[in-house]
PDB file of N, CA and C in Angstrom:
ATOM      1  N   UNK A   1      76.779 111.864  56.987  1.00  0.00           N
ATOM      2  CA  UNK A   1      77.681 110.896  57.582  1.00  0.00           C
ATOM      3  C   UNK A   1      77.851 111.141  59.081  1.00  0.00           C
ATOM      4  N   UNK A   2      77.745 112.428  59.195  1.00  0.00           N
ATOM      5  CA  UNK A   2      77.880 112.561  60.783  1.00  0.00           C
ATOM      6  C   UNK A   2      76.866 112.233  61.794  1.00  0.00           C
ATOM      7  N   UNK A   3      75.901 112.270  61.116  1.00  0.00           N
ATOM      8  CA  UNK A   3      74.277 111.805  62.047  1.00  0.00           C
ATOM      9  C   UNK A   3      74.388 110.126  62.555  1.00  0.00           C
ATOM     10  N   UNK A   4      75.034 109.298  61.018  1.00  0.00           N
ATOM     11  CA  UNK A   4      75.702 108.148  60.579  1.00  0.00           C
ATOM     12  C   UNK A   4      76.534 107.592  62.465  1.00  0.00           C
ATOM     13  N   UNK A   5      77.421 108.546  62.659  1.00  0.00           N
ATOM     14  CA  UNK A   5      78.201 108.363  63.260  1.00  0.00           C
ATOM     15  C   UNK A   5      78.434 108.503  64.424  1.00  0.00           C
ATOM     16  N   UNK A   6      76.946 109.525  65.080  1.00  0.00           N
ATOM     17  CA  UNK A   6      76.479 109.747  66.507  1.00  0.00           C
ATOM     18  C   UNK A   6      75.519 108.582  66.599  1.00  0.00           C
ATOM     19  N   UNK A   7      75.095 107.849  65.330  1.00  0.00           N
ATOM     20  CA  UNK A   7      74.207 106.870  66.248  1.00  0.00           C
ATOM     21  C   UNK A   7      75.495 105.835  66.384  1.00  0.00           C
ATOM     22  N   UNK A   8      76.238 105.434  65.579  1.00  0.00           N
ATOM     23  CA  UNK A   8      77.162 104.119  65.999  1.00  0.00           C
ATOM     24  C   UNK A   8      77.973 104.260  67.487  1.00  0.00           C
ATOM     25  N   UNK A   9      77.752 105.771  67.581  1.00  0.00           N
ATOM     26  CA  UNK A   9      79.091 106.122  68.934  1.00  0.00           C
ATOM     27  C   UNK A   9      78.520 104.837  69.768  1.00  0.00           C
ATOM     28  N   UNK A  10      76.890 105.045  70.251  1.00  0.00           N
ATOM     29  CA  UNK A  10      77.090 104.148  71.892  1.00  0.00           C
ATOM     30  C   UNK A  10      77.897 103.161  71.442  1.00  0.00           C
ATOM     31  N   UNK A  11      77.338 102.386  70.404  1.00  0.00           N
ATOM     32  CA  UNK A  11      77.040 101.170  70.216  1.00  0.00           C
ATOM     33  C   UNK A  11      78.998 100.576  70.113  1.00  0.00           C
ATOM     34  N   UNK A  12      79.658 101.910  69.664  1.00  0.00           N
ATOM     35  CA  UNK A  12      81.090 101.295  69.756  1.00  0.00           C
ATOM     36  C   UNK A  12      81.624 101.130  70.697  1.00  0.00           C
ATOM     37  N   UNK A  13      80.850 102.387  72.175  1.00  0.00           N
ATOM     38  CA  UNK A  13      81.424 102.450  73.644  1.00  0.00           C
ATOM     39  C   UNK A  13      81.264 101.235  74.042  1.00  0.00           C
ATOM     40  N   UNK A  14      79.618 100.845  73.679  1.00  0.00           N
ATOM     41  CA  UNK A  14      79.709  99.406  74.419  1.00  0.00           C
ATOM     42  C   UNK A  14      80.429  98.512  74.025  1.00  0.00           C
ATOM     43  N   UNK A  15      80.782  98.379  72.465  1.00  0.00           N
ATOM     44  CA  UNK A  15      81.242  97.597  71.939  1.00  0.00           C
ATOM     45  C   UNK A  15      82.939  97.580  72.702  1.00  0.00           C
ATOM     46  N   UNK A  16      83.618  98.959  72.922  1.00  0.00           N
ATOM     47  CA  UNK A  16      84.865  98.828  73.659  1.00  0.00           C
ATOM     48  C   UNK A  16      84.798  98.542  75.035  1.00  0.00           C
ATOM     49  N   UNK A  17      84.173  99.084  75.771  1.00  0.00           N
ATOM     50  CA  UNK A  17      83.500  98.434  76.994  1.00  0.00           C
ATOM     51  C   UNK A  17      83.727  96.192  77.296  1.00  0.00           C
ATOM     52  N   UNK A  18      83.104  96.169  76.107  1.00  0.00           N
ATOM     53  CA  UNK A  18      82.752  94.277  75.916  1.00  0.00           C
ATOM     54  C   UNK A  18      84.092  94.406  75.808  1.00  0.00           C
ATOM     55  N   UNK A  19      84.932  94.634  74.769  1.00  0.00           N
ATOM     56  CA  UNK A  19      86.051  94.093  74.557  1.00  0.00           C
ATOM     57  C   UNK A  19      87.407  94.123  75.678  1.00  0.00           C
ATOM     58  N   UNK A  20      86.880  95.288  76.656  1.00  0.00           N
ATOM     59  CA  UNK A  20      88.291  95.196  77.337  1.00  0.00           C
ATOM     60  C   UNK A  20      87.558  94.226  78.317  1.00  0.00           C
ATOM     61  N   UNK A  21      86.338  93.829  78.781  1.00  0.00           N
ATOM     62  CA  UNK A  21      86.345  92.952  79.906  1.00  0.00           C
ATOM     63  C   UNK A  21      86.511  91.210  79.246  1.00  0.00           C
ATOM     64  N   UNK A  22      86.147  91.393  78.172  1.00  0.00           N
ATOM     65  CA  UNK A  22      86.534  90.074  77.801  1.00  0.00           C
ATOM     66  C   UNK A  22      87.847  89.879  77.365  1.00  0.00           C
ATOM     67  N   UNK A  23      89.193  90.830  77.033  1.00  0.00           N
ATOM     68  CA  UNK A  23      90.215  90.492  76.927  1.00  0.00           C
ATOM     69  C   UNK A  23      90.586  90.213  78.243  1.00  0.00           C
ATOM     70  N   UNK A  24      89.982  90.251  79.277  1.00  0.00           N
ATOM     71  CA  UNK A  24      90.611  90.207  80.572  1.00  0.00           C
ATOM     72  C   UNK A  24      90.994  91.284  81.207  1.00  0.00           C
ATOM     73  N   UNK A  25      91.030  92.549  80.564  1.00  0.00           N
ATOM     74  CA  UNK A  25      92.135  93.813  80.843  1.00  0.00           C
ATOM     75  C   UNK A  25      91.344  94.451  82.258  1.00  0.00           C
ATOM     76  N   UNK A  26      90.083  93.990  82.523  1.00  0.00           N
ATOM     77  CA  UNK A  26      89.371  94.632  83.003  1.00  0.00           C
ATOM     78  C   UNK A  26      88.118  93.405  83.331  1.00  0.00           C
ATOM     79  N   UNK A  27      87.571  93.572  85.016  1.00  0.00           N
ATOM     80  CA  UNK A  27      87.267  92.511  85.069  1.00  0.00           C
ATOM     81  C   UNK A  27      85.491  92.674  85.417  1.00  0.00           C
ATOM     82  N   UNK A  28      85.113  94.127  85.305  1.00  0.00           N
ATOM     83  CA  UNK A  28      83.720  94.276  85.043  1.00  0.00           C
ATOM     84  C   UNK A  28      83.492  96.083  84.351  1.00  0.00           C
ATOM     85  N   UNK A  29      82.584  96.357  84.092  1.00  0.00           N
ATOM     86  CA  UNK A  29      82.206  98.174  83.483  1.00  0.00           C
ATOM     87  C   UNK A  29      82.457  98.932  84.904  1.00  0.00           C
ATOM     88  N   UNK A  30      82.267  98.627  85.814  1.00  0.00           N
ATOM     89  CA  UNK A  30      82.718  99.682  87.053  1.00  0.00           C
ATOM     90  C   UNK A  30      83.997  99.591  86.935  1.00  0.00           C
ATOM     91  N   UNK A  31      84.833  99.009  87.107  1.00  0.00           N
ATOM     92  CA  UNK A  31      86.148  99.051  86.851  1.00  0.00           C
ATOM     93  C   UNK A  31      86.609 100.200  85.677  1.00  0.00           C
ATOM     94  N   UNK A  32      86.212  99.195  84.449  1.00  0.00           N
ATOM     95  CA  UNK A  32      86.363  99.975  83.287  1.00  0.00           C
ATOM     96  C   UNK A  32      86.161 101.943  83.723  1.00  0.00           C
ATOM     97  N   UNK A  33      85.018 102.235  84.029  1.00  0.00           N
ATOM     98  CA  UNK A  33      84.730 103.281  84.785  1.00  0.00           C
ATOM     99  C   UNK A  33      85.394 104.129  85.358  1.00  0.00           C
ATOM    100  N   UNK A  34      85.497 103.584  86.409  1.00  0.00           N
ATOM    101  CA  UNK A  34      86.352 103.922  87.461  1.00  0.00           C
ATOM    102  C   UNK A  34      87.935 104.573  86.766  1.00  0.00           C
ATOM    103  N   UNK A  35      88.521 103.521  86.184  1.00  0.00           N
ATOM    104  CA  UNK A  35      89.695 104.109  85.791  1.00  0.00           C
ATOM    105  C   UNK A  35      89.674 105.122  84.792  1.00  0.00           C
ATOM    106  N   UNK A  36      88.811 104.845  83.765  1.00  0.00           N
ATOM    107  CA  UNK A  36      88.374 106.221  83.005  1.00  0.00           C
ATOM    108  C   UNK A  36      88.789 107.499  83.368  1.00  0.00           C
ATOM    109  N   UNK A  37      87.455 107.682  84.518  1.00  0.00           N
ATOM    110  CA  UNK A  37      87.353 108.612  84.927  1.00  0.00           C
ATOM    111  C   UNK A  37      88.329 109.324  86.065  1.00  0.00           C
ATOM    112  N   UNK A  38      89.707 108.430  86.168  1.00  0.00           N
ATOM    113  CA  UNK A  38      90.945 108.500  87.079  1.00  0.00           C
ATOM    114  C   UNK A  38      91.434 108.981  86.069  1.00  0.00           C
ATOM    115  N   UNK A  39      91.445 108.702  85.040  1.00  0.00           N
ATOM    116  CA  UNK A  39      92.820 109.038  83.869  1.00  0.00           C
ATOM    117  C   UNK A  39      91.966 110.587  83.702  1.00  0.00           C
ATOM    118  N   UNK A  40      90.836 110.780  83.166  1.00  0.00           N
ATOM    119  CA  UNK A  40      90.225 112.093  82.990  1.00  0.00           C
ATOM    120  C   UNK A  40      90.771 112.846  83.871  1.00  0.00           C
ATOM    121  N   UNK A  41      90.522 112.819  85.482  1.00  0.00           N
ATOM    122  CA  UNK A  41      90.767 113.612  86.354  1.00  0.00           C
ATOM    123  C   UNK A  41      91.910 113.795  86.498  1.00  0.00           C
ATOM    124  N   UNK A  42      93.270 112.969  86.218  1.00  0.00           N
ATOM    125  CA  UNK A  42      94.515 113.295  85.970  1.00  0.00           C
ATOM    126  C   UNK A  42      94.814 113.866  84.844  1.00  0.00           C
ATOM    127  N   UNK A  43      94.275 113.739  83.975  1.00  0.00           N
ATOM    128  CA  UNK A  43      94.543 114.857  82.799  1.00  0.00           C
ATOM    129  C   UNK A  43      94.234 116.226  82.882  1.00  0.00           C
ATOM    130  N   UNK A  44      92.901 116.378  83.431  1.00  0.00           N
ATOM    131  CA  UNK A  44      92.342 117.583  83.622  1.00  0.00           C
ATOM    132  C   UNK A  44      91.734 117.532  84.752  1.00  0.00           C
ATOM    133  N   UNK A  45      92.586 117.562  86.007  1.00  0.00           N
ATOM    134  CA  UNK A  45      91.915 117.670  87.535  1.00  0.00           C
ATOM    135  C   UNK A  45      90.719 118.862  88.032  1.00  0.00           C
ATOM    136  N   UNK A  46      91.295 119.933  86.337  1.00  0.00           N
ATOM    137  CA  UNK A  46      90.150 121.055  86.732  1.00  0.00           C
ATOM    138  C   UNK A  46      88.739 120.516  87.158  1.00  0.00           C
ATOM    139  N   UNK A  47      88.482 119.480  85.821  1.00  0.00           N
ATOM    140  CA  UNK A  47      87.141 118.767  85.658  1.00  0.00           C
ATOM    141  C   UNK A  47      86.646 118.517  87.132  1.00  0.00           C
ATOM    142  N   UNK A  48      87.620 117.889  87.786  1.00  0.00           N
ATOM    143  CA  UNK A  48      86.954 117.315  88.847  1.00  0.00           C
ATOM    144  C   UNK A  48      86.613 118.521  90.150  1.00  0.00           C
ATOM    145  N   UNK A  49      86.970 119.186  90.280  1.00  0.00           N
ATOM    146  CA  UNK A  49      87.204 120.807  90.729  1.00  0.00           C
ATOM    147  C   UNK A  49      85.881 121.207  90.405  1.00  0.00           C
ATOM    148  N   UNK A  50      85.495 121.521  89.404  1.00  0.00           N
ATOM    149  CA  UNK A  50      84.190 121.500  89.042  1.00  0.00           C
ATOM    150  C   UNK A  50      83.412 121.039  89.057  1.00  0.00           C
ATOM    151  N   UNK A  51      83.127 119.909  89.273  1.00  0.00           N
ATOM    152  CA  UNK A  51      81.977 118.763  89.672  1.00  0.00           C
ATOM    153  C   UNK A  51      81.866 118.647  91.465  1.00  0.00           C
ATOM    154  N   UNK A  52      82.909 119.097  91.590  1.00  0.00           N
ATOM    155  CA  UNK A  52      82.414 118.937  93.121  1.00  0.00           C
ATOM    156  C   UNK A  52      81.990 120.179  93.298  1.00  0.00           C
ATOM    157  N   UNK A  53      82.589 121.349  92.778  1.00  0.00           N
ATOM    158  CA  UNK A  53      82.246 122.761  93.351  1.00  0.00           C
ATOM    159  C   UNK A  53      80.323 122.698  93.421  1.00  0.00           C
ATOM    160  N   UNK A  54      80.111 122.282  92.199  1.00  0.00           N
ATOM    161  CA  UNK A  54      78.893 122.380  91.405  1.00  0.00           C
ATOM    162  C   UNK A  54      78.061 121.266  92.445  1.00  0.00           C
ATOM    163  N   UNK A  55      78.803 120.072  92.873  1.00  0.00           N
ATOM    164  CA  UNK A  55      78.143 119.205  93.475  1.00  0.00           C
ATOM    165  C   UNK A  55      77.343 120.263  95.020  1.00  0.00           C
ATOM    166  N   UNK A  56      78.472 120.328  95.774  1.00  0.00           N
ATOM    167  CA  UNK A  56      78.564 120.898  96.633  1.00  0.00           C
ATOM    168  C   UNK A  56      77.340 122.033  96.896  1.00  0.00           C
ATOM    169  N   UNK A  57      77.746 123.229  95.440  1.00  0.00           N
ATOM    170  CA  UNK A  57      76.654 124.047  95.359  1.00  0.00           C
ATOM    171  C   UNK A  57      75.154 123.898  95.117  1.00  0.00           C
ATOM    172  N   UNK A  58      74.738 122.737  94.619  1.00  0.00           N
ATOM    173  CA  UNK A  58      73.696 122.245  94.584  1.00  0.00           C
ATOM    174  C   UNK A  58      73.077 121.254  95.914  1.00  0.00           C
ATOM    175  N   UNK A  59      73.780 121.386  97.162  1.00  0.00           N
ATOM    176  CA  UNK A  59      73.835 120.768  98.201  1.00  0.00           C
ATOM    177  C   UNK A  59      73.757 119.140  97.856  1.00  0.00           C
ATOM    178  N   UNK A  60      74.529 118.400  96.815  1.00  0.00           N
ATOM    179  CA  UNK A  60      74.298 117.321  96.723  1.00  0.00           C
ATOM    180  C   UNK A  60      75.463 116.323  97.271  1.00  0.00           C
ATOM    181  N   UNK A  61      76.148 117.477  98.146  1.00  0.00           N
ATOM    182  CA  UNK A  61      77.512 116.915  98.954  1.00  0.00           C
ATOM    183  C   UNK A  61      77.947 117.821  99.637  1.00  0.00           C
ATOM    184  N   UNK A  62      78.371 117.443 101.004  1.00  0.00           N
ATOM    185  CA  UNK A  62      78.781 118.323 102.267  1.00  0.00           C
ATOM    186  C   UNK A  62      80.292 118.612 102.143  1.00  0.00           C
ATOM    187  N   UNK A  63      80.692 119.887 102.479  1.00  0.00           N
ATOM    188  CA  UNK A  63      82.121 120.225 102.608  1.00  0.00           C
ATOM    189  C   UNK A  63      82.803 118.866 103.102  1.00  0.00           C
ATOM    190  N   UNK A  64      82.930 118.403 103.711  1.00  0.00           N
ATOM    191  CA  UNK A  64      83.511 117.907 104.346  1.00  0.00           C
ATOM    192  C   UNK A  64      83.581 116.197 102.792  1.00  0.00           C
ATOM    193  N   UNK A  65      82.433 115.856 102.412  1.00  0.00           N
ATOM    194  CA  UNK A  65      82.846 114.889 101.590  1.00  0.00           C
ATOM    195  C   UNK A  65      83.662 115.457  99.980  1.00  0.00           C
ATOM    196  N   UNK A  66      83.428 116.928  99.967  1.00  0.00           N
ATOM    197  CA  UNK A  66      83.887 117.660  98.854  1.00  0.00           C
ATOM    198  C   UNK A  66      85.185 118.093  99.004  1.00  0.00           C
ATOM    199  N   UNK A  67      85.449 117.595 100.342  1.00  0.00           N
ATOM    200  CA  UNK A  67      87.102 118.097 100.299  1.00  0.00           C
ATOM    201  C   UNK A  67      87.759 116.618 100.561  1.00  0.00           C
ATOM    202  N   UNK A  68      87.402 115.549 100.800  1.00  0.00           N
ATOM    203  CA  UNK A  68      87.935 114.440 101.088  1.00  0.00           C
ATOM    204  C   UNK A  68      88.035 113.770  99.631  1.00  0.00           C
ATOM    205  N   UNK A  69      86.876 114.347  99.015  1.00  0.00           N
ATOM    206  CA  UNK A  69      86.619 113.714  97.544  1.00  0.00           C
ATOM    207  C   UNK A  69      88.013 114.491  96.784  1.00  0.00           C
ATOM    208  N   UNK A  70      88.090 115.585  96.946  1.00  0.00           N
ATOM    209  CA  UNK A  70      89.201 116.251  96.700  1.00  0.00           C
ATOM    210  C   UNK A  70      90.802 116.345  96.816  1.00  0.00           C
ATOM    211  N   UNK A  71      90.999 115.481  98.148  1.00  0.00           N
ATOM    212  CA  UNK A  71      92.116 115.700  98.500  1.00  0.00           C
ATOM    213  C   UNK A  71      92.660 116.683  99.429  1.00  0.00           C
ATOM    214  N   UNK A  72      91.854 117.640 100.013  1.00  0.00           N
ATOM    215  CA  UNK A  72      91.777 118.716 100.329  1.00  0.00           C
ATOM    216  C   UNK A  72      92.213 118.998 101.534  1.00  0.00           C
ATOM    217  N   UNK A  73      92.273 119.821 102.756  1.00  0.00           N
ATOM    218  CA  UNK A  73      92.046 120.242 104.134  1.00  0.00           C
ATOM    219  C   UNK A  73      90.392 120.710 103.585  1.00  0.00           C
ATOM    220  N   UNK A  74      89.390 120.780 104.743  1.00  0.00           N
ATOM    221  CA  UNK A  74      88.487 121.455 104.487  1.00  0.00           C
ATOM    222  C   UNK A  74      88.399 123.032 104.668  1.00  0.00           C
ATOM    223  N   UNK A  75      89.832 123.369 105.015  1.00  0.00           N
ATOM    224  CA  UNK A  75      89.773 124.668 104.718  1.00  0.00           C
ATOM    225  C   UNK A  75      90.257 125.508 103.434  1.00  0.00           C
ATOM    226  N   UNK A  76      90.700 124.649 102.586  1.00  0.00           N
ATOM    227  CA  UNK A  76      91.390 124.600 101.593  1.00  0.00           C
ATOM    228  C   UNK A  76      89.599 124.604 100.432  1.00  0.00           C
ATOM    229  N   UNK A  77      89.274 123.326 100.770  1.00  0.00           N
ATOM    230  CA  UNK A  77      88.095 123.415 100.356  1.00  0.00           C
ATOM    231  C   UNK A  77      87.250 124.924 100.086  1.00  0.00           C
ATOM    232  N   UNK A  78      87.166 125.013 101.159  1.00  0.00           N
ATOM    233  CA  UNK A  78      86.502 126.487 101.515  1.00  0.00           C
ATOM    234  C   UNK A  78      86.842 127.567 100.521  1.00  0.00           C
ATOM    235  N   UNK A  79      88.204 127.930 100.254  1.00  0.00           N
ATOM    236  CA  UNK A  79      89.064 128.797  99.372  1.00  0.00           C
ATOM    237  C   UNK A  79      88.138 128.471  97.807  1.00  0.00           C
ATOM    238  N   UNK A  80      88.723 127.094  97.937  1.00  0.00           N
ATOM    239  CA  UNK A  80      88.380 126.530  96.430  1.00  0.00           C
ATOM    240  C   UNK A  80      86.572 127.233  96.037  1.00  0.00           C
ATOM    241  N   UNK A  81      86.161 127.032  96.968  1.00  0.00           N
ATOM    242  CA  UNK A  81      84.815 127.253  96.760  1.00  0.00           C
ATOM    243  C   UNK A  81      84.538 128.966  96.746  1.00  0.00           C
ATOM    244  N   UNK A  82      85.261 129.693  97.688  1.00  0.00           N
ATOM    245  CA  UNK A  82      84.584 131.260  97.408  1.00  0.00           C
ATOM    246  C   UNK A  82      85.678 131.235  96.026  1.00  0.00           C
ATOM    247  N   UNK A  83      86.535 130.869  95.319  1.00  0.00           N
ATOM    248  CA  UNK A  83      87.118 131.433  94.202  1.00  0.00           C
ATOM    249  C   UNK A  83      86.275 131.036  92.903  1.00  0.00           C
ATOM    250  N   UNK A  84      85.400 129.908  93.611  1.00  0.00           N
ATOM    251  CA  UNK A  84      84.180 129.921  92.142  1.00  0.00           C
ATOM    252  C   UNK A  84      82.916 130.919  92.548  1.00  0.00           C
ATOM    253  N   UNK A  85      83.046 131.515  93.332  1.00  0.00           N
ATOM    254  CA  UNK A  85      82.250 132.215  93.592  1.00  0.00           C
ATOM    255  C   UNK A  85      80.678 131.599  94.416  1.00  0.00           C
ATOM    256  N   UNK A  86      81.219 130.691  94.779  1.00  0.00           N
ATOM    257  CA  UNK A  86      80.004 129.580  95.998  1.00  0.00           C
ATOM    258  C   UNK A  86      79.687 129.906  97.360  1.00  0.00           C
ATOM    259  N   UNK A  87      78.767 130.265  97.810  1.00  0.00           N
ATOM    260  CA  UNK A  87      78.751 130.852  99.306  1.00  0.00           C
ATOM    261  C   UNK A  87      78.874 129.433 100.033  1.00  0.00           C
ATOM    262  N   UNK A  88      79.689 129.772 100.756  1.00  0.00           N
ATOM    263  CA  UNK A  88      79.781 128.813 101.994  1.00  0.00           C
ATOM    264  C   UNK A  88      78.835 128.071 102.887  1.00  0.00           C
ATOM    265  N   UNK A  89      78.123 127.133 102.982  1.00  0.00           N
ATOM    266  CA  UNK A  89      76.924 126.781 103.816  1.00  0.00           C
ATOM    267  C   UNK A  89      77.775 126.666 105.556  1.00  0.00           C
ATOM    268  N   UNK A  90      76.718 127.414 106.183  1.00  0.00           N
ATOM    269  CA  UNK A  90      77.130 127.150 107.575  1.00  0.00           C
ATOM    270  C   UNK A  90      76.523 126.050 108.762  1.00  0.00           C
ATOM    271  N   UNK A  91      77.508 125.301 108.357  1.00  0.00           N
ATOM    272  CA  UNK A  91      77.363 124.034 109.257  1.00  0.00           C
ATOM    273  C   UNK A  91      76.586 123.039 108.672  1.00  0.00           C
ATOM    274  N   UNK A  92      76.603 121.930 108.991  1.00  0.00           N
ATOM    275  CA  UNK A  92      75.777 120.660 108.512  1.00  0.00           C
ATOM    276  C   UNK A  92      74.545 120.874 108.346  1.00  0.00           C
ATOM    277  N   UNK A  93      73.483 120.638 107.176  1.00  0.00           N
ATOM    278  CA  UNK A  93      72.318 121.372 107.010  1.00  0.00           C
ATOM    279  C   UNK A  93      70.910 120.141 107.412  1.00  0.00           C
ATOM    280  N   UNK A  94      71.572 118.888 107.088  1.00  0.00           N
ATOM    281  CA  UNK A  94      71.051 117.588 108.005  1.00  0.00           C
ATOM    282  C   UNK A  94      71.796 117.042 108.348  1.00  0.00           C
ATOM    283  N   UNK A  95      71.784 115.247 109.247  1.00  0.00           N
ATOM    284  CA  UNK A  95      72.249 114.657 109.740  1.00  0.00           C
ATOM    285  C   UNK A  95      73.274 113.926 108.558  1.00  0.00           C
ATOM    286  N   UNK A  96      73.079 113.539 108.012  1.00  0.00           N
ATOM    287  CA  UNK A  96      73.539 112.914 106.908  1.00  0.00           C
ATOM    288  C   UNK A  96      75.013 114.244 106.527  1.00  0.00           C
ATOM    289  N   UNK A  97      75.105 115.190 106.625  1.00  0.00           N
ATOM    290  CA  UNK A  97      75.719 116.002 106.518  1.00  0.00           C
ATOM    291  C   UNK A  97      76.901 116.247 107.548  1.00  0.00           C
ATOM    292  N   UNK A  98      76.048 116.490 108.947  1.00  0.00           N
ATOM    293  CA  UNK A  98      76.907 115.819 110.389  1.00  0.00           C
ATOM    294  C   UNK A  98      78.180 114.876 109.975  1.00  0.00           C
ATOM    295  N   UNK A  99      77.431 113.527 109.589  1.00  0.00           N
ATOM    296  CA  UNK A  99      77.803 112.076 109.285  1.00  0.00           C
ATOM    297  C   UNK A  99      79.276 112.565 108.666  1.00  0.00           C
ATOM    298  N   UNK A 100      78.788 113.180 107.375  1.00  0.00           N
ATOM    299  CA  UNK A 100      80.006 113.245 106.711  1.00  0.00           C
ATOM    300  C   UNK A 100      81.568 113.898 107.179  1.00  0.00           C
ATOM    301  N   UNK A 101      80.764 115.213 107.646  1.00  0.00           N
ATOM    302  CA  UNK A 101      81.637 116.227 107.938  1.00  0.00           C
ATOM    303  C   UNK A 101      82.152 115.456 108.879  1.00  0.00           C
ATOM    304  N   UNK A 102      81.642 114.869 110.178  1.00  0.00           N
ATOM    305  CA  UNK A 102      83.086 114.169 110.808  1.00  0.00           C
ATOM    306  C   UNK A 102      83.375 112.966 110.834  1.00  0.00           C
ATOM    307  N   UNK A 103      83.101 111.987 109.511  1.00  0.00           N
ATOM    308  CA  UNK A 103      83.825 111.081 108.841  1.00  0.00           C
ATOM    309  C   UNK A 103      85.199 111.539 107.789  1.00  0.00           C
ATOM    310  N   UNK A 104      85.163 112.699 107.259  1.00  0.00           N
ATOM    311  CA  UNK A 104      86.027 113.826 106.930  1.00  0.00           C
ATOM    312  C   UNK A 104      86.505 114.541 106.993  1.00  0.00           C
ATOM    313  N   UNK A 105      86.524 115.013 108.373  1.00  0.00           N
ATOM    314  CA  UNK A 105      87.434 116.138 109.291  1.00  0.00           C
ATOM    315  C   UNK A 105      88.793 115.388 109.110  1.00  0.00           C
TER     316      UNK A 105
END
């Protein structure tokens, strides 16, 4: 029954997905989305703490958008990051990085 019940999962997401944009509650799946993943991160802000740390550490986001994404000071950032144990990158590593960091200062 349980094999049963991992295949119906998508098919119910989508199926709840359809239903809140056609009750109106919600007026496309980004939306739907979006707030999801607002209520997640207010439940458990750790989550999001972790996805950026991880983002960050995988250089797939610059301090500067990892602390704005955050809420942060970017020095605050910084903390957050040596307490997961993340070395610090020094300074913008491309332009695109520049960009951010002082769209986010």
């Amino acid at each position: 029954m349980a094999v049963l019940e991992s295949l119906l999962e998508p098919n119910l997401i989508r199926w709840q997905f359809d239903q809140l944009i056609k009750s109106g509650l919600y007026s496309d799946e980004q939306t739907v989305l979006r707030n999801a993943l607002q209520a997640l991160f207010q439940v458990n802000p750790r989550i999001k703490v972790k996805m950026l740390v991880n983002a960050y550490a995988a250089g797939d986001i610059s301090l500067g958008r990892a602390a704005a994404m955050l809420g942060v000071s970017q020095e605050e950032m910084k903390d957050i990051l040596r307490e997961a144990g993340v070395s610090i990158h020094l300074g913008p590593q491309t332009s695109q990085e520049c960009l951010d960091d002082a769209q986010y200062a």
